[in-house]
C-alpha atoms as a PDB file:
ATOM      1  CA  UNK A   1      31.261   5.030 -25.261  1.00  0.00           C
ATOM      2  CA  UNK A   2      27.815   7.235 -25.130  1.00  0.00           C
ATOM      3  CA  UNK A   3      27.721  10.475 -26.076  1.00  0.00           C
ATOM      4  CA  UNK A   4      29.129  13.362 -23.602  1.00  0.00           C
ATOM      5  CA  UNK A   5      26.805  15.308 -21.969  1.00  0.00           C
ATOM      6  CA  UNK A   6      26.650  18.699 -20.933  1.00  0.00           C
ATOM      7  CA  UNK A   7      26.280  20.143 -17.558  1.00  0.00           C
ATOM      8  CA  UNK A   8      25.705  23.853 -16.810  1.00  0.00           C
ATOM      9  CA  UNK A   9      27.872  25.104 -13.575  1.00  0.00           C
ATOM     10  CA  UNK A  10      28.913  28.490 -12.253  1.00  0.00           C
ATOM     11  CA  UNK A  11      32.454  29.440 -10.422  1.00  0.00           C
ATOM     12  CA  UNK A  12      32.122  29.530  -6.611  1.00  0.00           C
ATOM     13  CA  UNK A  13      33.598  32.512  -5.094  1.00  0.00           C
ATOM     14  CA  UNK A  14      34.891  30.350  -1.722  1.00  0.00           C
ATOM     15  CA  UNK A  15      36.124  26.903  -1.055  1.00  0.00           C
ATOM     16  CA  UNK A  16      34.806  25.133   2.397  1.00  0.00           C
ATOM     17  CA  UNK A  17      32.064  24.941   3.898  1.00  0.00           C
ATOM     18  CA  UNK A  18      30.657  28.123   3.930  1.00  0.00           C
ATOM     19  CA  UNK A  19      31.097  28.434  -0.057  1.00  0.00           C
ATOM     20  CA  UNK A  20      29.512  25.111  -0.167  1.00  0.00           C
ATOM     21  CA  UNK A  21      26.913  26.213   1.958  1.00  0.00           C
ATOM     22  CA  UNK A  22      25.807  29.434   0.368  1.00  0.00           C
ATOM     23  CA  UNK A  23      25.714  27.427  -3.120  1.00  0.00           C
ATOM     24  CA  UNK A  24      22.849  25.315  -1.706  1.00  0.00           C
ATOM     25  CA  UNK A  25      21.000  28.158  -0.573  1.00  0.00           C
ATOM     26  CA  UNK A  26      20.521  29.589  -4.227  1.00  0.00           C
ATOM     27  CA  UNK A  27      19.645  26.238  -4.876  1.00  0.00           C
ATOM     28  CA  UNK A  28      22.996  24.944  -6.860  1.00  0.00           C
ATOM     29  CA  UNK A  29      25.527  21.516  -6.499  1.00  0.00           C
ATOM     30  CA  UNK A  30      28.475  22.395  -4.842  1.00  0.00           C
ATOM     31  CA  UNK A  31      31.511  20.849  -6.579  1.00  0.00           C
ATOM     32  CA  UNK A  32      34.777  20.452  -7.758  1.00  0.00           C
ATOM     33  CA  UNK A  33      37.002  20.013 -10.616  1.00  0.00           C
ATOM     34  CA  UNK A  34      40.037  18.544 -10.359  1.00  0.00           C
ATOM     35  CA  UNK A  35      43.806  16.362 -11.751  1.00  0.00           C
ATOM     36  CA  UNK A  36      45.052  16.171 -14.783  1.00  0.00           C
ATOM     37  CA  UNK A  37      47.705  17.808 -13.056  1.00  0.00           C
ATOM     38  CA  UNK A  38      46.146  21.308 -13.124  1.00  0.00           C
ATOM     39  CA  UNK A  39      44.555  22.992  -9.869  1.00  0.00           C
ATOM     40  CA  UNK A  40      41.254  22.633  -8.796  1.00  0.00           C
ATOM     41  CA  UNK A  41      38.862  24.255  -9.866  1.00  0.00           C
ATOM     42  CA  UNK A  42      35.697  25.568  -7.576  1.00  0.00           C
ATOM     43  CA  UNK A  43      32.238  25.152  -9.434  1.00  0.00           C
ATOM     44  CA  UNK A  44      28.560  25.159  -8.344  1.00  0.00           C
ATOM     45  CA  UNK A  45      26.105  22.826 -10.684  1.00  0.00           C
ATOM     46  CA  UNK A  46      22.786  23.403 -11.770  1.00  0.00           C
ATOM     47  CA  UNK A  47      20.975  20.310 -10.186  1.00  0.00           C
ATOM     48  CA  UNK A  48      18.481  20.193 -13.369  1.00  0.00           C
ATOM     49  CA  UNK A  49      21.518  19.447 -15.581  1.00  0.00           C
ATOM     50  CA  UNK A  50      23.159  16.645 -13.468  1.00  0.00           C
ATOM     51  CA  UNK A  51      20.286  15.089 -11.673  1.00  0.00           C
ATOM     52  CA  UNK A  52      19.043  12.923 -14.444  1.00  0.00           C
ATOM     53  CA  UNK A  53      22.443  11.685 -15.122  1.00  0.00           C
ATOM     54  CA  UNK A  54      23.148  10.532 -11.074  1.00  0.00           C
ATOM     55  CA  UNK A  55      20.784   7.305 -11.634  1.00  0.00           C
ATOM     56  CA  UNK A  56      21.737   5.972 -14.760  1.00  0.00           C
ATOM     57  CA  UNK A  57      23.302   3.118 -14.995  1.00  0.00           C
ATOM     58  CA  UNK A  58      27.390   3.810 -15.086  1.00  0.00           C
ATOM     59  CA  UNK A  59      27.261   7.360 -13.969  1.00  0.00           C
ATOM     60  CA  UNK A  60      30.763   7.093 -12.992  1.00  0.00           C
ATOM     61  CA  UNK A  61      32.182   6.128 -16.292  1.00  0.00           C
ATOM     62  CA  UNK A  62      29.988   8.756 -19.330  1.00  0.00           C
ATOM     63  CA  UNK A  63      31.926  11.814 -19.854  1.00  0.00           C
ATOM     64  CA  UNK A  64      30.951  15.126 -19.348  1.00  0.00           C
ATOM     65  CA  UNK A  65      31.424  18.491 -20.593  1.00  0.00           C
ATOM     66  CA  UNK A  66      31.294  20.892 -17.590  1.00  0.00           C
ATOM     67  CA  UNK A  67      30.531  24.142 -19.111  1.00  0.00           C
ATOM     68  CA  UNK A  68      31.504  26.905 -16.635  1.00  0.00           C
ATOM     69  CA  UNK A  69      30.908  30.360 -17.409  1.00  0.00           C
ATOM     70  CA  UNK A  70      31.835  30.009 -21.105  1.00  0.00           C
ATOM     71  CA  UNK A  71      35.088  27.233 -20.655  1.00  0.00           C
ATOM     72  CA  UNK A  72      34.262  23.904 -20.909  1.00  0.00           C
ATOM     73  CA  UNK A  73      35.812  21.594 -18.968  1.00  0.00           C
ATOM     74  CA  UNK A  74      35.940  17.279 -20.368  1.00  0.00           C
ATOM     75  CA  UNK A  75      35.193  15.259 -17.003  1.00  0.00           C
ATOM     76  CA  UNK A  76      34.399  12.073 -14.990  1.00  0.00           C
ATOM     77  CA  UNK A  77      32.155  11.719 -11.901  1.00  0.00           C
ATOM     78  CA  UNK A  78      34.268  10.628  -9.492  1.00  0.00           C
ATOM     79  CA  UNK A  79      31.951  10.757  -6.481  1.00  0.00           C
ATOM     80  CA  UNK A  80      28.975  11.452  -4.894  1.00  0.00           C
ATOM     81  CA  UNK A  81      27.490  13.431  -1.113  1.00  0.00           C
ATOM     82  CA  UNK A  82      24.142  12.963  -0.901  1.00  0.00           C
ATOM     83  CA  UNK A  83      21.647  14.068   1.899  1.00  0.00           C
ATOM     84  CA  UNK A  84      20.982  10.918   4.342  1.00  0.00           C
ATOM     85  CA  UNK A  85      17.489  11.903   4.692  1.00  0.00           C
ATOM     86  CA  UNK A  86      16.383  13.403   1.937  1.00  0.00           C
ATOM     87  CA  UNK A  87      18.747  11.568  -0.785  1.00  0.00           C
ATOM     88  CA  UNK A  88      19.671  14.794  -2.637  1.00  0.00           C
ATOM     89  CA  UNK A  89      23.607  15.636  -3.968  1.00  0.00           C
ATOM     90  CA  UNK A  90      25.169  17.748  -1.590  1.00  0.00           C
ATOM     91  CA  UNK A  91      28.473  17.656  -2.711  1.00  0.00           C
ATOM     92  CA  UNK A  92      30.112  16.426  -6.413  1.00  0.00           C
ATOM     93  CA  UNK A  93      33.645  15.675  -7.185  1.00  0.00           C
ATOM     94  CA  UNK A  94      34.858  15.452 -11.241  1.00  0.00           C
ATOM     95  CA  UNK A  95      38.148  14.374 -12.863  1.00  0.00           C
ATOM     96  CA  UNK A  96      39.508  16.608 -15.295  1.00  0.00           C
ATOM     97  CA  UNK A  97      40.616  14.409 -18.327  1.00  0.00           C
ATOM     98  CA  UNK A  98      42.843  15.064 -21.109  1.00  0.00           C
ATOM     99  CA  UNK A  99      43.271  13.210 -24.652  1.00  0.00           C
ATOM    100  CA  UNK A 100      45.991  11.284 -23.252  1.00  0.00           C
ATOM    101  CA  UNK A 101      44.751  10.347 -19.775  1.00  0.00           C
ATOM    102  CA  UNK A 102      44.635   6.593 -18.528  1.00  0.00           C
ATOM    103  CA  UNK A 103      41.905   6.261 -15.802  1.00  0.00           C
ATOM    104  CA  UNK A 104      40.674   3.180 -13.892  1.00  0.00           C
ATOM    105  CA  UNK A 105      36.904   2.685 -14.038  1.00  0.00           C
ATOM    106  CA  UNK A 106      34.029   0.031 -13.170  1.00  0.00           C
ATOM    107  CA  UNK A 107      31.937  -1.195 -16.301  1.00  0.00           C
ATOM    108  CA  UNK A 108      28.866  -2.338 -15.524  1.00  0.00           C
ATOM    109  CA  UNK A 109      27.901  -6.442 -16.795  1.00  0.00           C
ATOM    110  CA  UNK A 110      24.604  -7.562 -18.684  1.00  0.00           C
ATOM    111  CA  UNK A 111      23.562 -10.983 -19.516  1.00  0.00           C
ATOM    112  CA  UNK A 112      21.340 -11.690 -22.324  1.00  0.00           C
ATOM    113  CA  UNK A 113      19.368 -14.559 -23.748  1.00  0.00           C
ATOM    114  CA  UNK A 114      18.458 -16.126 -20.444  1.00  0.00           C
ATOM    115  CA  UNK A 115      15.264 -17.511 -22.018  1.00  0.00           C
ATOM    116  CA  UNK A 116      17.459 -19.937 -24.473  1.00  0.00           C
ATOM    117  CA  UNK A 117      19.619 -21.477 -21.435  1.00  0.00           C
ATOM    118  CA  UNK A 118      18.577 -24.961 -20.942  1.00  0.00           C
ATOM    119  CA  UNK A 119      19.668 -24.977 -17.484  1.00  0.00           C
ATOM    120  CA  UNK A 120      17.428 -21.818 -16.441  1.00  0.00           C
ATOM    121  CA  UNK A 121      14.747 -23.140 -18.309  1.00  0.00           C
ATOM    122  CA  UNK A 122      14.635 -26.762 -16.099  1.00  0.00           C
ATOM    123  CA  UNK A 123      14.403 -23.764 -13.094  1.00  0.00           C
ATOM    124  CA  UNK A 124      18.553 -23.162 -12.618  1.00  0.00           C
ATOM    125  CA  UNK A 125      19.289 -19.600 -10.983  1.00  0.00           C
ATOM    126  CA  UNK A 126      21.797 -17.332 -12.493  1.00  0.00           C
ATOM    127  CA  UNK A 127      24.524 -16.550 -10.098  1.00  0.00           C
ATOM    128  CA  UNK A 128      25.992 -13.782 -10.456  1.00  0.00           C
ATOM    129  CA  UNK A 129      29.519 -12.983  -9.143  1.00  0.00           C
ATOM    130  CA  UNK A 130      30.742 -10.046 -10.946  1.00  0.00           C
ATOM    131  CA  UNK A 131      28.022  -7.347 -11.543  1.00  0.00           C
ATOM    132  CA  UNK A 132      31.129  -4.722 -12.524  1.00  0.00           C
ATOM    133  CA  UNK A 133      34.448  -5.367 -14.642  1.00  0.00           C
ATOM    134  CA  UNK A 134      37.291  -3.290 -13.344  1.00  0.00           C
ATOM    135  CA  UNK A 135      39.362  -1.841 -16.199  1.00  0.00           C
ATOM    136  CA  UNK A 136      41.845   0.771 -17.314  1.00  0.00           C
ATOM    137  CA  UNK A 137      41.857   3.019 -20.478  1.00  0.00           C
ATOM    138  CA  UNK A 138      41.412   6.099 -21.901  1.00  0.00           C
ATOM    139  CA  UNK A 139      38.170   8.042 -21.695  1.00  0.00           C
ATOM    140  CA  UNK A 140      37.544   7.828 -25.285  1.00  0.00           C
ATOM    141  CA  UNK A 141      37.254   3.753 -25.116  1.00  0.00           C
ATOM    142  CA  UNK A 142      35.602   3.583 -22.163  1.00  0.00           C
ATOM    143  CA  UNK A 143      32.928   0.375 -22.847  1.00  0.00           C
ATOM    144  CA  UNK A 144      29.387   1.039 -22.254  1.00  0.00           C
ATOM    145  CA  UNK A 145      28.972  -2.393 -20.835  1.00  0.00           C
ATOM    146  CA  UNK A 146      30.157  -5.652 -21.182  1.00  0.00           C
ATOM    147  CA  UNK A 147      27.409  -8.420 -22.660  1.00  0.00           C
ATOM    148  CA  UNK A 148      27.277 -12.158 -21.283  1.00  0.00           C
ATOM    149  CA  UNK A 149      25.783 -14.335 -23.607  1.00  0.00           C
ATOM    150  CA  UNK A 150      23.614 -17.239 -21.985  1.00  0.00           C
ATOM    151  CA  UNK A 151      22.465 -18.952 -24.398  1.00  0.00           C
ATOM    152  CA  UNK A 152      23.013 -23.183 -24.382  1.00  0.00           C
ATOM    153  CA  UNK A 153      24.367 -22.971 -20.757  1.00  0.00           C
ATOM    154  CA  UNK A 154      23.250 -25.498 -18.601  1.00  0.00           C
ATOM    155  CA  UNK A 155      22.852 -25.728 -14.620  1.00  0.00           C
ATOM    156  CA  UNK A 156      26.240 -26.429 -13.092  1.00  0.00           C
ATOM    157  CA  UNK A 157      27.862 -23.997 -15.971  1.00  0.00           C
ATOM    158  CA  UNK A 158      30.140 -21.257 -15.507  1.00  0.00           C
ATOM    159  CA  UNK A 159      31.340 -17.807 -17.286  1.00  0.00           C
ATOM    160  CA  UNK A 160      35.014 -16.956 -17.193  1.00  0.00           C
ATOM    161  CA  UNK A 161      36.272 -13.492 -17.700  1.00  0.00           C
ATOM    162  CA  UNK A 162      38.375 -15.237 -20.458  1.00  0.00           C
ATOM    163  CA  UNK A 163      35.411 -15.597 -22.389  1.00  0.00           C
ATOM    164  CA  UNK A 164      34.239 -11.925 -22.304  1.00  0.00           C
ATOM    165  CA  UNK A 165      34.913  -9.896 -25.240  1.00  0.00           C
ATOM    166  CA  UNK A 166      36.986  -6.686 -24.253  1.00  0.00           C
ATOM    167  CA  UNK A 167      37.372  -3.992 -26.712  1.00  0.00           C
ATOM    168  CA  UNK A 168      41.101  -3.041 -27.927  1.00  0.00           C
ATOM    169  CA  UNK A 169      42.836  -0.345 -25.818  1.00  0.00           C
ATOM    170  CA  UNK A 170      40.625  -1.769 -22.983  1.00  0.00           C
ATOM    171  CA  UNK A 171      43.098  -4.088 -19.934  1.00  0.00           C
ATOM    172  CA  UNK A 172      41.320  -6.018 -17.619  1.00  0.00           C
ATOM    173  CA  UNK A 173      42.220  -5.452 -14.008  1.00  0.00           C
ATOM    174  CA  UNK A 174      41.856  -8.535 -11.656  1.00  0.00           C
ATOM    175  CA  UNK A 175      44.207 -10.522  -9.864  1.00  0.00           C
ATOM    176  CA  UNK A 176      42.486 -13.707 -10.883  1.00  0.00           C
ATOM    177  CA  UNK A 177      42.520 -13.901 -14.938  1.00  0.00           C
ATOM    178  CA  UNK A 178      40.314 -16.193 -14.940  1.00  0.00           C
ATOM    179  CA  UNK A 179      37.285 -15.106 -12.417  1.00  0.00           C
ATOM    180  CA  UNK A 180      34.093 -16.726 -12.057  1.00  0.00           C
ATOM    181  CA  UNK A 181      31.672 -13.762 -13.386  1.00  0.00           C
ATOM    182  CA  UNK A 182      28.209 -15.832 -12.924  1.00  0.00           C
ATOM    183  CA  UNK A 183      27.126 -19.820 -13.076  1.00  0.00           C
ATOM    184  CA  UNK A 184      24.006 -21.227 -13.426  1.00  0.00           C
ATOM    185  CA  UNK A 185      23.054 -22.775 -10.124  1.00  0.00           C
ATOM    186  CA  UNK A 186      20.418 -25.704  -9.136  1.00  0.00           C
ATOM    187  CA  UNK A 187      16.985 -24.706  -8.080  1.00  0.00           C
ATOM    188  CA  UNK A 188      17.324 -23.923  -3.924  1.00  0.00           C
ATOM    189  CA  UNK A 189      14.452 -26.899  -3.757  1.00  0.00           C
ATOM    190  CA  UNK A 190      16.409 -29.414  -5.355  1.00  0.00           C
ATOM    191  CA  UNK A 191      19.257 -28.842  -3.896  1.00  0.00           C
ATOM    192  CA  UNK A 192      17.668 -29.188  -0.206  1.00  0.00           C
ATOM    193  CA  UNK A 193      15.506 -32.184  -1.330  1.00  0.00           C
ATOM    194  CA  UNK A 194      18.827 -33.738  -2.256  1.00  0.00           C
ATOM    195  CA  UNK A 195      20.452 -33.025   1.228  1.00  0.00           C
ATOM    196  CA  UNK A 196      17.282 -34.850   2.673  1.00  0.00           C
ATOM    197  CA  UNK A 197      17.629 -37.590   0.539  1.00  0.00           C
ATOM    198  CA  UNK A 198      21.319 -38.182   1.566  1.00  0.00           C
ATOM    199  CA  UNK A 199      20.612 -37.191   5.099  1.00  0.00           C
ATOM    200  CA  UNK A 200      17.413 -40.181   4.902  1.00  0.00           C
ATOM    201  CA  UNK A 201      19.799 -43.487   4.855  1.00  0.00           C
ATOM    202  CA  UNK A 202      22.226 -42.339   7.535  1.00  0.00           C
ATOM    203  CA  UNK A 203      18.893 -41.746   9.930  1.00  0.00           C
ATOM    204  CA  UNK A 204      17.477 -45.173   8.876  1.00  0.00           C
ATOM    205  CA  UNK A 205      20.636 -46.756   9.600  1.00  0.00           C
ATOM    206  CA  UNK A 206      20.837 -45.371  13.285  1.00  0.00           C
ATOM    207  CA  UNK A 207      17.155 -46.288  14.184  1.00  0.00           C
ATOM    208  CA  UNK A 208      17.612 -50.006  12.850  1.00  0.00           C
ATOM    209  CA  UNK A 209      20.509 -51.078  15.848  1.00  0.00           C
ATOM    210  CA  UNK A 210      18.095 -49.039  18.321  1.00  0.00           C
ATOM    211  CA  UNK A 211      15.077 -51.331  17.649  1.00  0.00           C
ATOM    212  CA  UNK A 212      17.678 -54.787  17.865  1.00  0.00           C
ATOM    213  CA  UNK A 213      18.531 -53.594  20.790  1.00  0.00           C
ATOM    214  CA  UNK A 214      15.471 -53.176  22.300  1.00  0.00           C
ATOM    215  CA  UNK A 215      14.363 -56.887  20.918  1.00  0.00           C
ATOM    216  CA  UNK A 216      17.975 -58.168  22.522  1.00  0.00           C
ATOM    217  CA  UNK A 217      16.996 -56.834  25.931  1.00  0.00           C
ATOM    218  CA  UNK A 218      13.684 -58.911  25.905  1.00  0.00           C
ATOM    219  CA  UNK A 219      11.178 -56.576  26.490  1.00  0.00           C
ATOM    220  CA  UNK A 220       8.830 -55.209  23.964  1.00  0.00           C
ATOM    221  CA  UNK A 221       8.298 -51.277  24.544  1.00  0.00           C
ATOM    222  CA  UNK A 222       5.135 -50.444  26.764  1.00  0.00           C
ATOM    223  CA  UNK A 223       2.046 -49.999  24.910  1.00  0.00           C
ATOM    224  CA  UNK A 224       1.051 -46.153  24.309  1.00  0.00           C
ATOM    225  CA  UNK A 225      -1.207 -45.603  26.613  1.00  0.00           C
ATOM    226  CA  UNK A 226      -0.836 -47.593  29.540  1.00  0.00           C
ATOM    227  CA  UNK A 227      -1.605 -46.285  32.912  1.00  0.00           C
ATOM    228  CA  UNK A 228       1.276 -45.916  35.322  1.00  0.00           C
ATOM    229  CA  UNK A 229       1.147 -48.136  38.483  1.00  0.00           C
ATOM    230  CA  UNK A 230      -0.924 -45.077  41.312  1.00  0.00           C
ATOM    231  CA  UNK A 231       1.310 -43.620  43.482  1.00  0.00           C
ATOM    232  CA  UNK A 232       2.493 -45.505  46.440  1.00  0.00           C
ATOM    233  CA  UNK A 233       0.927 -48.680  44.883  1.00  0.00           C
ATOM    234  CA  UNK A 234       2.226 -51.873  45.562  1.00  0.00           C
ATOM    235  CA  UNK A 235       4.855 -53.948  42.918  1.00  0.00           C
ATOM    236  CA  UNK A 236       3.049 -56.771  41.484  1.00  0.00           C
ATOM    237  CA  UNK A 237       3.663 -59.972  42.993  1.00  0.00           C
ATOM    238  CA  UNK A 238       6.072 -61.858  41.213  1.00  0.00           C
ATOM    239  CA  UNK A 239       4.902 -65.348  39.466  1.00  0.00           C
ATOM    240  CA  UNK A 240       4.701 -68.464  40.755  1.00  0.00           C
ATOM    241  CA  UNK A 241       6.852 -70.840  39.556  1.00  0.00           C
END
């Protein structure tokens, strides 16, 4: 797990909305602390410690240290408020964790070595299914990531979650053990010249009985171009025998 990192915060006098709202006029994060079976506790962030951390990867699963007028505070992001408009944190919620604390989080999923998969080489698309691992722990073990390794994978292949290495003290959470996580997929062109090229006898097939039966009637199909008999024109005489 990365390192904790440290976010500066100050006690909010009021809960609701009018705390919350006087906190964002001196230019602060309303948020709160809470679990670990301990009551809640009201804080207001300084947005210059917390803002860089909101988009990195895996916000939701580093730890921080909340320091809060002198008491620190060990913590998870939990969620996120942000501004429709402008896209600025109104509003942060944190989980207060403890040494022995179990907690459910989402680690993110990277692939590697795409370059030495035969299958994306001949111009196969990685697929992927799973871009997050659901898994429980403690804070402390936590994985950074987990790392998909595609090298020798060819097009039609698939990676299991069997196959992904999961650190000890780390469980898995899925209903299916065995989950597709990504596959390396045909090239879209292929694939849609192939459903052309099975599409191409059926089509032949139906237009050969249409020309026999046009031969069986005993007339050949008017010439393009011929000129219509004029309106109100007389039927051609038939032939003498």
């Amino acid at each position: 797990m990365s390192e904790t990192t440290k976010v500066v915060a100050k006690m909010r006098d009021r809960a609701g909305k009018g705390g919350a709202r006087s906190s964002r006029r001196e230019g602060l994060i309303p948020a709160v602390i809470y679990g670990d079976k301990q009551p809640p506790v009201m804080i207001a962030v300084e947005p210059k410690s917390i803002e860089r951390e909101l988009h990195k990867e895996g916000y939701f699963n580093h730890r921080l240290q909340i320091d809060v007028e002198g008491k620190g505070y060990q913590v998870l992001p939990r969620d996120v408020q942000v501004d429709p408009v402008t896209d600025k944190p109104l509003h942060l919620d944190f989980l207060r964790i403890g040494p022995d604390s179990i907690i459910t989080v989402q680690v993110p999923v990277h692939f590697k070595n795409e370059a030495a998969s035969p299958g994306i080489k001949r111009g196969g698309v990685l697929n992927i299914v799973a871009h997050e691992i659901t898994v429980r722990t403690k804070a402390d073990s936590i994985p950074e990531y987990f790392e998909v390794d595609l090298t020798g994978l060819e097009i039609g292949h698939s990676v299991h979650l069997s196959t992904i290495s999961v650190p000890e003290g780390v469980r898995v959470v899925s209903r299916d053990k065995d989950a597709t996580v990504a596959s390396i997929a045909a090239p879209t062109v292929v694939r849609e010249q192939a459903a052309a090229d099975a599409a191409s006898p059926a089509a032949d097939g139906a237009a050969a009985p249409a020309a026999g039966a046009a031969a069986a009637a005993g007339g050949a199909a008017p010439a393009a171009g011929a000129a219509a008999p004029a309106a109100g024109g007389k039927a051609p005489a038939p032939a003498k025998k």
